[in-house]
PDB file of N, CA and C in Angstrom:
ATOM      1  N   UNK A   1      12.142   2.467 -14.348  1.00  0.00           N
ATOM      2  CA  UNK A   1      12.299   3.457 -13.298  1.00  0.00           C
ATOM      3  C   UNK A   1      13.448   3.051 -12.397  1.00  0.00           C
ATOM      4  N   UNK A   2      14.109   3.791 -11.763  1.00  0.00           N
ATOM      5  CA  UNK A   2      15.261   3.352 -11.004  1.00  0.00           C
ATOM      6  C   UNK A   2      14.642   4.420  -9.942  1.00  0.00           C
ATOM      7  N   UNK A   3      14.723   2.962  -8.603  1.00  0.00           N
ATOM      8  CA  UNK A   3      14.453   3.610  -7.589  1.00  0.00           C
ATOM      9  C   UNK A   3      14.646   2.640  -6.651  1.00  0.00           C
ATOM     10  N   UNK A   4      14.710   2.285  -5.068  1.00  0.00           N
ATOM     11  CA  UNK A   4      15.453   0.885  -4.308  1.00  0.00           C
ATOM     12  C   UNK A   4      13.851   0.479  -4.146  1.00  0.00           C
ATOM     13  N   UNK A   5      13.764  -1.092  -4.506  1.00  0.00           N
ATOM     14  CA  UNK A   5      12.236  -1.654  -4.700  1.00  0.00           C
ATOM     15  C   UNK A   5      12.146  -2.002  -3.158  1.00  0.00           C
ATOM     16  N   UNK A   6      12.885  -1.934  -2.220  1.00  0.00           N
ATOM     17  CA  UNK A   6      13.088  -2.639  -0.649  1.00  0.00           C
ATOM     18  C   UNK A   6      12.566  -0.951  -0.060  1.00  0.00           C
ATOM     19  N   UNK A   7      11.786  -1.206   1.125  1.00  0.00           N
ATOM     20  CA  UNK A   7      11.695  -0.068   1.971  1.00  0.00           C
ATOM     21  C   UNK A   7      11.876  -1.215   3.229  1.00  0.00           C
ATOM     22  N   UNK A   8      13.168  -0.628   3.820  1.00  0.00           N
ATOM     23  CA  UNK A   8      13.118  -1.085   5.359  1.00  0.00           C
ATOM     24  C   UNK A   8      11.741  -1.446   6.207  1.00  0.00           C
ATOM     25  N   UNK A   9      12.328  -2.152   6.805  1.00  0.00           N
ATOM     26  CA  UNK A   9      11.673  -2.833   8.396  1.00  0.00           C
ATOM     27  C   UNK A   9      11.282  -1.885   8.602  1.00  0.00           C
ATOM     28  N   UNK A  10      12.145  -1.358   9.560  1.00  0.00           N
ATOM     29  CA  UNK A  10      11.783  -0.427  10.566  1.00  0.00           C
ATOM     30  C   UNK A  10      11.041   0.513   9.913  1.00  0.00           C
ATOM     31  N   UNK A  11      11.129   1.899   8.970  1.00  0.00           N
ATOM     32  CA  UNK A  11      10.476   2.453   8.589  1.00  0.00           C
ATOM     33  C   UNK A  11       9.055   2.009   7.948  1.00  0.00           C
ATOM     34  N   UNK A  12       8.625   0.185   7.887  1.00  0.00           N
ATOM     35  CA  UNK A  12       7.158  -0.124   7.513  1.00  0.00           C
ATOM     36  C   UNK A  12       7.022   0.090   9.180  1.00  0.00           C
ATOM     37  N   UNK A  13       7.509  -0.647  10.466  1.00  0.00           N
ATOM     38  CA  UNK A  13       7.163  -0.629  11.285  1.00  0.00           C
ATOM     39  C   UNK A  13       6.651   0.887  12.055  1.00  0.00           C
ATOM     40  N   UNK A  14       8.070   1.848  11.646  1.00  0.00           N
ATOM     41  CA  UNK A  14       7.159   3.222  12.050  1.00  0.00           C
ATOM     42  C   UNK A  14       5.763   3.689  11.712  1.00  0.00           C
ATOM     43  N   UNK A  15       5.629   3.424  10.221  1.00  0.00           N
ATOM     44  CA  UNK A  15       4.363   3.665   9.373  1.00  0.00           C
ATOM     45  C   UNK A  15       3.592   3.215  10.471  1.00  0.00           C
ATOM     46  N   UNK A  16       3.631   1.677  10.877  1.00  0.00           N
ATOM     47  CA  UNK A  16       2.188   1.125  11.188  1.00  0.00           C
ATOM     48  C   UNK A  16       1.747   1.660  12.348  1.00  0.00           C
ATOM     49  N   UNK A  17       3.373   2.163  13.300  1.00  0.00           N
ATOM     50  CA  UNK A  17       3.041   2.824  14.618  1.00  0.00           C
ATOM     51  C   UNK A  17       2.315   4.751  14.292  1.00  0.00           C
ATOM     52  N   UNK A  18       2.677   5.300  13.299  1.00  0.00           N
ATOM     53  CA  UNK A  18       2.363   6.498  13.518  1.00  0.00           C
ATOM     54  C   UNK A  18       0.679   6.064  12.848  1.00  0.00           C
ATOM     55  N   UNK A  19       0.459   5.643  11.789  1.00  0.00           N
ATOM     56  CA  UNK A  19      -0.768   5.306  11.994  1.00  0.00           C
ATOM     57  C   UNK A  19      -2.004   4.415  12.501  1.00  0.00           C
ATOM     58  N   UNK A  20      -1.280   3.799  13.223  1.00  0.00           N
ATOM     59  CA  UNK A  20      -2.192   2.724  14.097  1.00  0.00           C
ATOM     60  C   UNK A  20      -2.657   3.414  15.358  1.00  0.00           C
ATOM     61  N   UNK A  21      -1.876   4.668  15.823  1.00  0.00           N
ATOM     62  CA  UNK A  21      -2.082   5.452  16.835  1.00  0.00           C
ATOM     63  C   UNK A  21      -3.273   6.058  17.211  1.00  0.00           C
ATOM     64  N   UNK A  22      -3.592   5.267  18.319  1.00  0.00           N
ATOM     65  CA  UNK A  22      -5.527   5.442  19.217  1.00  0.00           C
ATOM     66  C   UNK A  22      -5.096   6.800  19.670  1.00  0.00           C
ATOM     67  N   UNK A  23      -6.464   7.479  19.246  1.00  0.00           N
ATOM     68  CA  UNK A  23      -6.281   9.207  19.180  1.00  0.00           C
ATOM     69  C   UNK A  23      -7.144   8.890  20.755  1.00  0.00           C
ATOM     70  N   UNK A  24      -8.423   8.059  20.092  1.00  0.00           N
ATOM     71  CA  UNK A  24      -9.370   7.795  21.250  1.00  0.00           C
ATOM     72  C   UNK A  24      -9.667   6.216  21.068  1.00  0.00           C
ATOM     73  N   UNK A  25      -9.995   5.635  22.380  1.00  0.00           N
ATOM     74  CA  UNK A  25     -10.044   4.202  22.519  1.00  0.00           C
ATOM     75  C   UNK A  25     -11.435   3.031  21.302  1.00  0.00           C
ATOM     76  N   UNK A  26     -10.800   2.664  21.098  1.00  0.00           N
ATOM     77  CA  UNK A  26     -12.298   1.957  19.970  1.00  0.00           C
ATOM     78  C   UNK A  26     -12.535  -0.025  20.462  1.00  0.00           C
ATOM     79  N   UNK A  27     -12.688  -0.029  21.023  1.00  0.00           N
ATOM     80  CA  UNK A  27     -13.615  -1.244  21.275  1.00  0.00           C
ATOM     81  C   UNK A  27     -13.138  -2.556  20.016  1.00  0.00           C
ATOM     82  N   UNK A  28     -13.711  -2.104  19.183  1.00  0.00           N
ATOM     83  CA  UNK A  28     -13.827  -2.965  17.909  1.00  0.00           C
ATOM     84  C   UNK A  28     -12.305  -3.220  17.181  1.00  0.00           C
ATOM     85  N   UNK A  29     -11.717  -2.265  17.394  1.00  0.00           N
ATOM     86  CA  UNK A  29     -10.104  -2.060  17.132  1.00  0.00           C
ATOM     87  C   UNK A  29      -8.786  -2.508  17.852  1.00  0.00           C
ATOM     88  N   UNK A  30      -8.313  -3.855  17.739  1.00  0.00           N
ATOM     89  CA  UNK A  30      -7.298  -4.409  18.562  1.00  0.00           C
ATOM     90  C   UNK A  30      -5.554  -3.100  18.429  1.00  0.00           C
ATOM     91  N   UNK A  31      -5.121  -3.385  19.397  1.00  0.00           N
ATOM     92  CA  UNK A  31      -3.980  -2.460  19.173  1.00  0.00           C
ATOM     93  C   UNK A  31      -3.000  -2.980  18.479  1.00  0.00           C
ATOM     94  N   UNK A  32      -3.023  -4.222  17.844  1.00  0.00           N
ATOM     95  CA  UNK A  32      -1.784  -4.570  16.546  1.00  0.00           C
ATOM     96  C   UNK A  32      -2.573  -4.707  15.407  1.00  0.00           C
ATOM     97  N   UNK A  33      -3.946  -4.095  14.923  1.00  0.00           N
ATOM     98  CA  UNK A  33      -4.694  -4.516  13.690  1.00  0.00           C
ATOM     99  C   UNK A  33      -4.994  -3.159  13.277  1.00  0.00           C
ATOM    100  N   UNK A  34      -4.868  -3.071  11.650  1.00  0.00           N
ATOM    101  CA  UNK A  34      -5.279  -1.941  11.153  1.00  0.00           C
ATOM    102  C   UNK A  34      -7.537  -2.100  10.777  1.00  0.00           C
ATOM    103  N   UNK A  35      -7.987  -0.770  11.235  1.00  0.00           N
ATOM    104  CA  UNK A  35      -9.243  -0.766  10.199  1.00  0.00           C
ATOM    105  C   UNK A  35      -8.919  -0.678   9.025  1.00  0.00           C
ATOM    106  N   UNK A  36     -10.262  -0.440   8.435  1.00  0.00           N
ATOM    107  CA  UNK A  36     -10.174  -0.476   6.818  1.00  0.00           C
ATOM    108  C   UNK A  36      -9.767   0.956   6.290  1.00  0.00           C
ATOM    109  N   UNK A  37      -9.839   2.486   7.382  1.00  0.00           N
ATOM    110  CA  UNK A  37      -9.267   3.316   6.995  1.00  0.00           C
ATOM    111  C   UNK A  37      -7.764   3.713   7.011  1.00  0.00           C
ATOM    112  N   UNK A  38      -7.748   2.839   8.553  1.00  0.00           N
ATOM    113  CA  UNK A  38      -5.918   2.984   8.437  1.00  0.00           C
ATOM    114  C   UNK A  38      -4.922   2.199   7.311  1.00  0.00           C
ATOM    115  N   UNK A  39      -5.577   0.880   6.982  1.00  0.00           N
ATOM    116  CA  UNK A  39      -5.044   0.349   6.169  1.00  0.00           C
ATOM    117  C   UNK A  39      -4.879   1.334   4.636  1.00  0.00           C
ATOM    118  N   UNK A  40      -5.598   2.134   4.297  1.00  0.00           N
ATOM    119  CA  UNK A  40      -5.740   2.914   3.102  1.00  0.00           C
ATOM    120  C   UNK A  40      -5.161   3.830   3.551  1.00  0.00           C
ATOM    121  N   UNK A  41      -4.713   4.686   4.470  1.00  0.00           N
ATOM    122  CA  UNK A  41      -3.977   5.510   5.162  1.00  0.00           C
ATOM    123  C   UNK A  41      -2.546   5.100   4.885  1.00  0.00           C
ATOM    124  N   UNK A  42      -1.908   3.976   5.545  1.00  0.00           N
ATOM    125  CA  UNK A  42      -0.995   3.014   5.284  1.00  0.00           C
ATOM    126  C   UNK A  42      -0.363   2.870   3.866  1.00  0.00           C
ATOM    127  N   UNK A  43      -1.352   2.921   3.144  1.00  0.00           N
ATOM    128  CA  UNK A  43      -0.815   2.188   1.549  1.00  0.00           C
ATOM    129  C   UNK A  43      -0.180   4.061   0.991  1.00  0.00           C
ATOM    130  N   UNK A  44      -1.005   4.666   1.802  1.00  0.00           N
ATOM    131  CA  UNK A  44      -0.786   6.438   1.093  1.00  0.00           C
ATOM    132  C   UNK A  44       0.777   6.547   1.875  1.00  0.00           C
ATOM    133  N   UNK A  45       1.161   6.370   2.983  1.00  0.00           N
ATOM    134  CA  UNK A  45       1.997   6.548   3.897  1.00  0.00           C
ATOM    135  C   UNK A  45       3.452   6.416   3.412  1.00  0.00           C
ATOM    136  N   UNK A  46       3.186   4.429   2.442  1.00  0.00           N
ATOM    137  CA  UNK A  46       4.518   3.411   2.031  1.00  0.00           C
ATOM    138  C   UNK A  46       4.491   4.074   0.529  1.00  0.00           C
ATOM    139  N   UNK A  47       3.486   4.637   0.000  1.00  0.00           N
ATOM    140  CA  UNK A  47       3.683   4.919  -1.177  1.00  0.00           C
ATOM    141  C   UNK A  47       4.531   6.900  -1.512  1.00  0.00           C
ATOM    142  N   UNK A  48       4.151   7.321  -0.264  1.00  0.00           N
ATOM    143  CA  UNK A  48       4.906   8.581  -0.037  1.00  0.00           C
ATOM    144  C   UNK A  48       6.286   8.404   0.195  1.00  0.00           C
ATOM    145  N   UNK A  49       6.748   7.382   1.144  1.00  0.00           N
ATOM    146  CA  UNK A  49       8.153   6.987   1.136  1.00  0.00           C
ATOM    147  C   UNK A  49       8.838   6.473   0.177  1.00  0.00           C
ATOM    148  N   UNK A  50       7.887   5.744  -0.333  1.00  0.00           N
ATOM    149  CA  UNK A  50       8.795   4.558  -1.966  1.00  0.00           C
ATOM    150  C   UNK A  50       8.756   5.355  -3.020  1.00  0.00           C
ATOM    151  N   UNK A  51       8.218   6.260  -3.340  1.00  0.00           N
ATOM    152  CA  UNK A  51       7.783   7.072  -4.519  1.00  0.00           C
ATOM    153  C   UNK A  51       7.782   8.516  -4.654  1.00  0.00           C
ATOM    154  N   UNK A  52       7.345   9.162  -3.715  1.00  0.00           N
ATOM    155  CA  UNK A  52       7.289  10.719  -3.411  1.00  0.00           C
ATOM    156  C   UNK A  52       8.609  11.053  -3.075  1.00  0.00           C
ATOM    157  N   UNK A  53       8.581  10.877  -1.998  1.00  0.00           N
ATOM    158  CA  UNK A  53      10.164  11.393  -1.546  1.00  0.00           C
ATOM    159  C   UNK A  53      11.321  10.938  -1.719  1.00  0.00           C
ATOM    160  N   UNK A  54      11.397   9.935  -2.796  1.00  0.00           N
ATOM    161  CA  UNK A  54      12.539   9.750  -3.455  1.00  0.00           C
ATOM    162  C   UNK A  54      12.598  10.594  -5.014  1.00  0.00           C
ATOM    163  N   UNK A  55      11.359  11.039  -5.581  1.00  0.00           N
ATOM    164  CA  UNK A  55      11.524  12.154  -6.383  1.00  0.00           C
ATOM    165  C   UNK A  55      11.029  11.365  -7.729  1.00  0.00           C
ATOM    166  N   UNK A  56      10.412  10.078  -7.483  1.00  0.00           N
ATOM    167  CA  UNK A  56       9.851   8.936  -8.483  1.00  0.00           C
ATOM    168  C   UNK A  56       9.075   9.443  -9.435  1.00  0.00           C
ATOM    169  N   UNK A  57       7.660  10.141  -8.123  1.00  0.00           N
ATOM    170  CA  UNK A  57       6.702  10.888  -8.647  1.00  0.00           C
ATOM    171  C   UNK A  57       6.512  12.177  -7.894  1.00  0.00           C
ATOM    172  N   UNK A  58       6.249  13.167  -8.506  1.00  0.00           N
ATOM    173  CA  UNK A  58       5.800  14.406  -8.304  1.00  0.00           C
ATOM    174  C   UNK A  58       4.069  14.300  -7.051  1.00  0.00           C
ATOM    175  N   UNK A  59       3.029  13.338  -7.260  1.00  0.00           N
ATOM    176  CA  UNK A  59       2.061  13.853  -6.632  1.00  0.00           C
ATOM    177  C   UNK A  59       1.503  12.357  -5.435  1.00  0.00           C
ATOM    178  N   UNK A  60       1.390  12.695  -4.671  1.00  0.00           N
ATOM    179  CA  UNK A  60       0.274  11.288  -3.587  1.00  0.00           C
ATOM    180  C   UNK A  60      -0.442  10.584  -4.635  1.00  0.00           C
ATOM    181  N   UNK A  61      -1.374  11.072  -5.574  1.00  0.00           N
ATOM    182  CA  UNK A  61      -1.739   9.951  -6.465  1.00  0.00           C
ATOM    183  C   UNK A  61      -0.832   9.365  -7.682  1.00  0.00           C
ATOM    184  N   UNK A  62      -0.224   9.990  -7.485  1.00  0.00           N
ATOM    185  CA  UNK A  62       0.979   8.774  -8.619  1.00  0.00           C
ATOM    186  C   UNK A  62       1.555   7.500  -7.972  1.00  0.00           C
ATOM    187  N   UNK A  63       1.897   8.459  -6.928  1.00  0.00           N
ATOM    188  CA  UNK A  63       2.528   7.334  -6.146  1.00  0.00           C
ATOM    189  C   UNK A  63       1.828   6.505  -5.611  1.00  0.00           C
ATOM    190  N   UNK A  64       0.336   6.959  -4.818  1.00  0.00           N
ATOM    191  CA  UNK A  64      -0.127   5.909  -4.943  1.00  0.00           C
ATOM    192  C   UNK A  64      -0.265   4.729  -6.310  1.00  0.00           C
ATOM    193  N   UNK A  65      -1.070   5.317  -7.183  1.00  0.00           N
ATOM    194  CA  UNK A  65      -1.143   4.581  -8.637  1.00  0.00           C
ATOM    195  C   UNK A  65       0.120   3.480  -8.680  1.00  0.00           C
ATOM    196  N   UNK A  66       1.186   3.699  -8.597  1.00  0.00           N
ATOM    197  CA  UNK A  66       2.738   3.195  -8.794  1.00  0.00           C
ATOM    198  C   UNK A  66       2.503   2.496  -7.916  1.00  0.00           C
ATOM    199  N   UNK A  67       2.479   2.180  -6.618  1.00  0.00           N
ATOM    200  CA  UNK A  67       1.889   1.285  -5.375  1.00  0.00           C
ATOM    201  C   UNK A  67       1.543   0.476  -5.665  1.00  0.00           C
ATOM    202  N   UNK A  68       0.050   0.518  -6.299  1.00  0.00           N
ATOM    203  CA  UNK A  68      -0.605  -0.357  -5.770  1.00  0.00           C
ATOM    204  C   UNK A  68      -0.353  -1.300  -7.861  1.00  0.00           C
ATOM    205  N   UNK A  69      -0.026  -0.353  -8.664  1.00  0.00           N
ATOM    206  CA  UNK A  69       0.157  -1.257  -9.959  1.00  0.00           C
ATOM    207  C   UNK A  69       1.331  -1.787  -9.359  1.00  0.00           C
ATOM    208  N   UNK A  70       2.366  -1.477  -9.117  1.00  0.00           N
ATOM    209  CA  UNK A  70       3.709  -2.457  -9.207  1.00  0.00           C
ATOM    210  C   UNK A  70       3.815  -3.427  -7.947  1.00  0.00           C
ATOM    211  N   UNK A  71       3.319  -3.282  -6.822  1.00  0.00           N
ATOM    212  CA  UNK A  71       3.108  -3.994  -5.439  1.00  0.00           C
ATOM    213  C   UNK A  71       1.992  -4.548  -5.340  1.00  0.00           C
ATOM    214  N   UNK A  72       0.599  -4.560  -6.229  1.00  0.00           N
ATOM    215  CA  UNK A  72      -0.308  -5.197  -5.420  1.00  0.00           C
ATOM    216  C   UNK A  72      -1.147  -5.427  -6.421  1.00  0.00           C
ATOM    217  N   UNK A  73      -1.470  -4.971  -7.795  1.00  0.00           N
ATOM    218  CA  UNK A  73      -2.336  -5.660  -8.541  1.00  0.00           C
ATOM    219  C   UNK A  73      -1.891  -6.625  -9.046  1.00  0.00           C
ATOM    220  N   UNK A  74      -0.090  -6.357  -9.539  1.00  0.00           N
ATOM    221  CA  UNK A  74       1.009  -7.639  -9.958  1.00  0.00           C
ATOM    222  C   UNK A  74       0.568  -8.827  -9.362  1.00  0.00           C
ATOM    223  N   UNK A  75      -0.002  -8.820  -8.157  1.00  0.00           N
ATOM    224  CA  UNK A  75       0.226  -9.958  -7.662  1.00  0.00           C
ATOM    225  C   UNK A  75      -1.250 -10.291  -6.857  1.00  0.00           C
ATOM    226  N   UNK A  76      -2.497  -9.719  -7.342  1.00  0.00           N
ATOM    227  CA  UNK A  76      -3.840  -9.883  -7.069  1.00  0.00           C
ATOM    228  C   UNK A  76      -4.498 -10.601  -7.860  1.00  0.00           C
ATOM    229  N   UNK A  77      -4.912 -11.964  -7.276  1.00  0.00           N
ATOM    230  CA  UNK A  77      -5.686 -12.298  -8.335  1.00  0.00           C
ATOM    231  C   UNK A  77      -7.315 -12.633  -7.726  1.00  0.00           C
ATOM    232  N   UNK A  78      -8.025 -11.259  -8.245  1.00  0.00           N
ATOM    233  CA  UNK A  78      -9.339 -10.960  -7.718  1.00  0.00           C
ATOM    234  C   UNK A  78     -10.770 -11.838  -8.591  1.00  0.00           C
ATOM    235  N   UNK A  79     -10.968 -12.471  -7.621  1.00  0.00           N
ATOM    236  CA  UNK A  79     -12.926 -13.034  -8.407  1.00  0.00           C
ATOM    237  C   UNK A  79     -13.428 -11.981  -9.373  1.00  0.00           C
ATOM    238  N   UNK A  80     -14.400 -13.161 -10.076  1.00  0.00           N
ATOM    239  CA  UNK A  80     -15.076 -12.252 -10.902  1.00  0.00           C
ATOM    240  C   UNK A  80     -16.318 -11.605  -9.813  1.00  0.00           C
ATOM    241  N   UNK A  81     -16.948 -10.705 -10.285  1.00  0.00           N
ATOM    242  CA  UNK A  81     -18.090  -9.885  -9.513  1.00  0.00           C
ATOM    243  C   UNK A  81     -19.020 -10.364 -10.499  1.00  0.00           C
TER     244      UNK A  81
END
């Protein structure tokens, strides 16, 4: 696939600001830490920029799919269950 494997700084940093953004205040939620939904929010966000809108893949789940195989299972090495 030819496509730039680098996504800028700044544009991860926007990501984390447009979705880290307290709609309403949460207690349990520090203001530089993602929950477990924003973080999955996040991965949909970097994978729309790296993949979607460069014309990689046609749909949110490809690109996700493409995400998380080429960025994050490559390099997961998960326990057995």
């Amino acid at each position: 696939r030819s496509y730039d494997k680098n996504v800028r700084f700044s544009t991860i940093d926007r990501l984390f600001i447009v979705t880290n953004v307290a709609l309403e205040e949460q207690d349990d939620n520090p203001d530089k830490a993602l929950c477990r939904y924003e973080f999955y929010e996040i991965l949909i966000r970097m994978a729309q920029v790296k993949f979607k809108e460069t014309g990689v893949c046609a749909t949110y789940a490809e690109s996700l799919e493409l995400l998380l195989q080429e960025h994050i299972w490559e390099y997961a090495d998960p326990d057995p269950w």
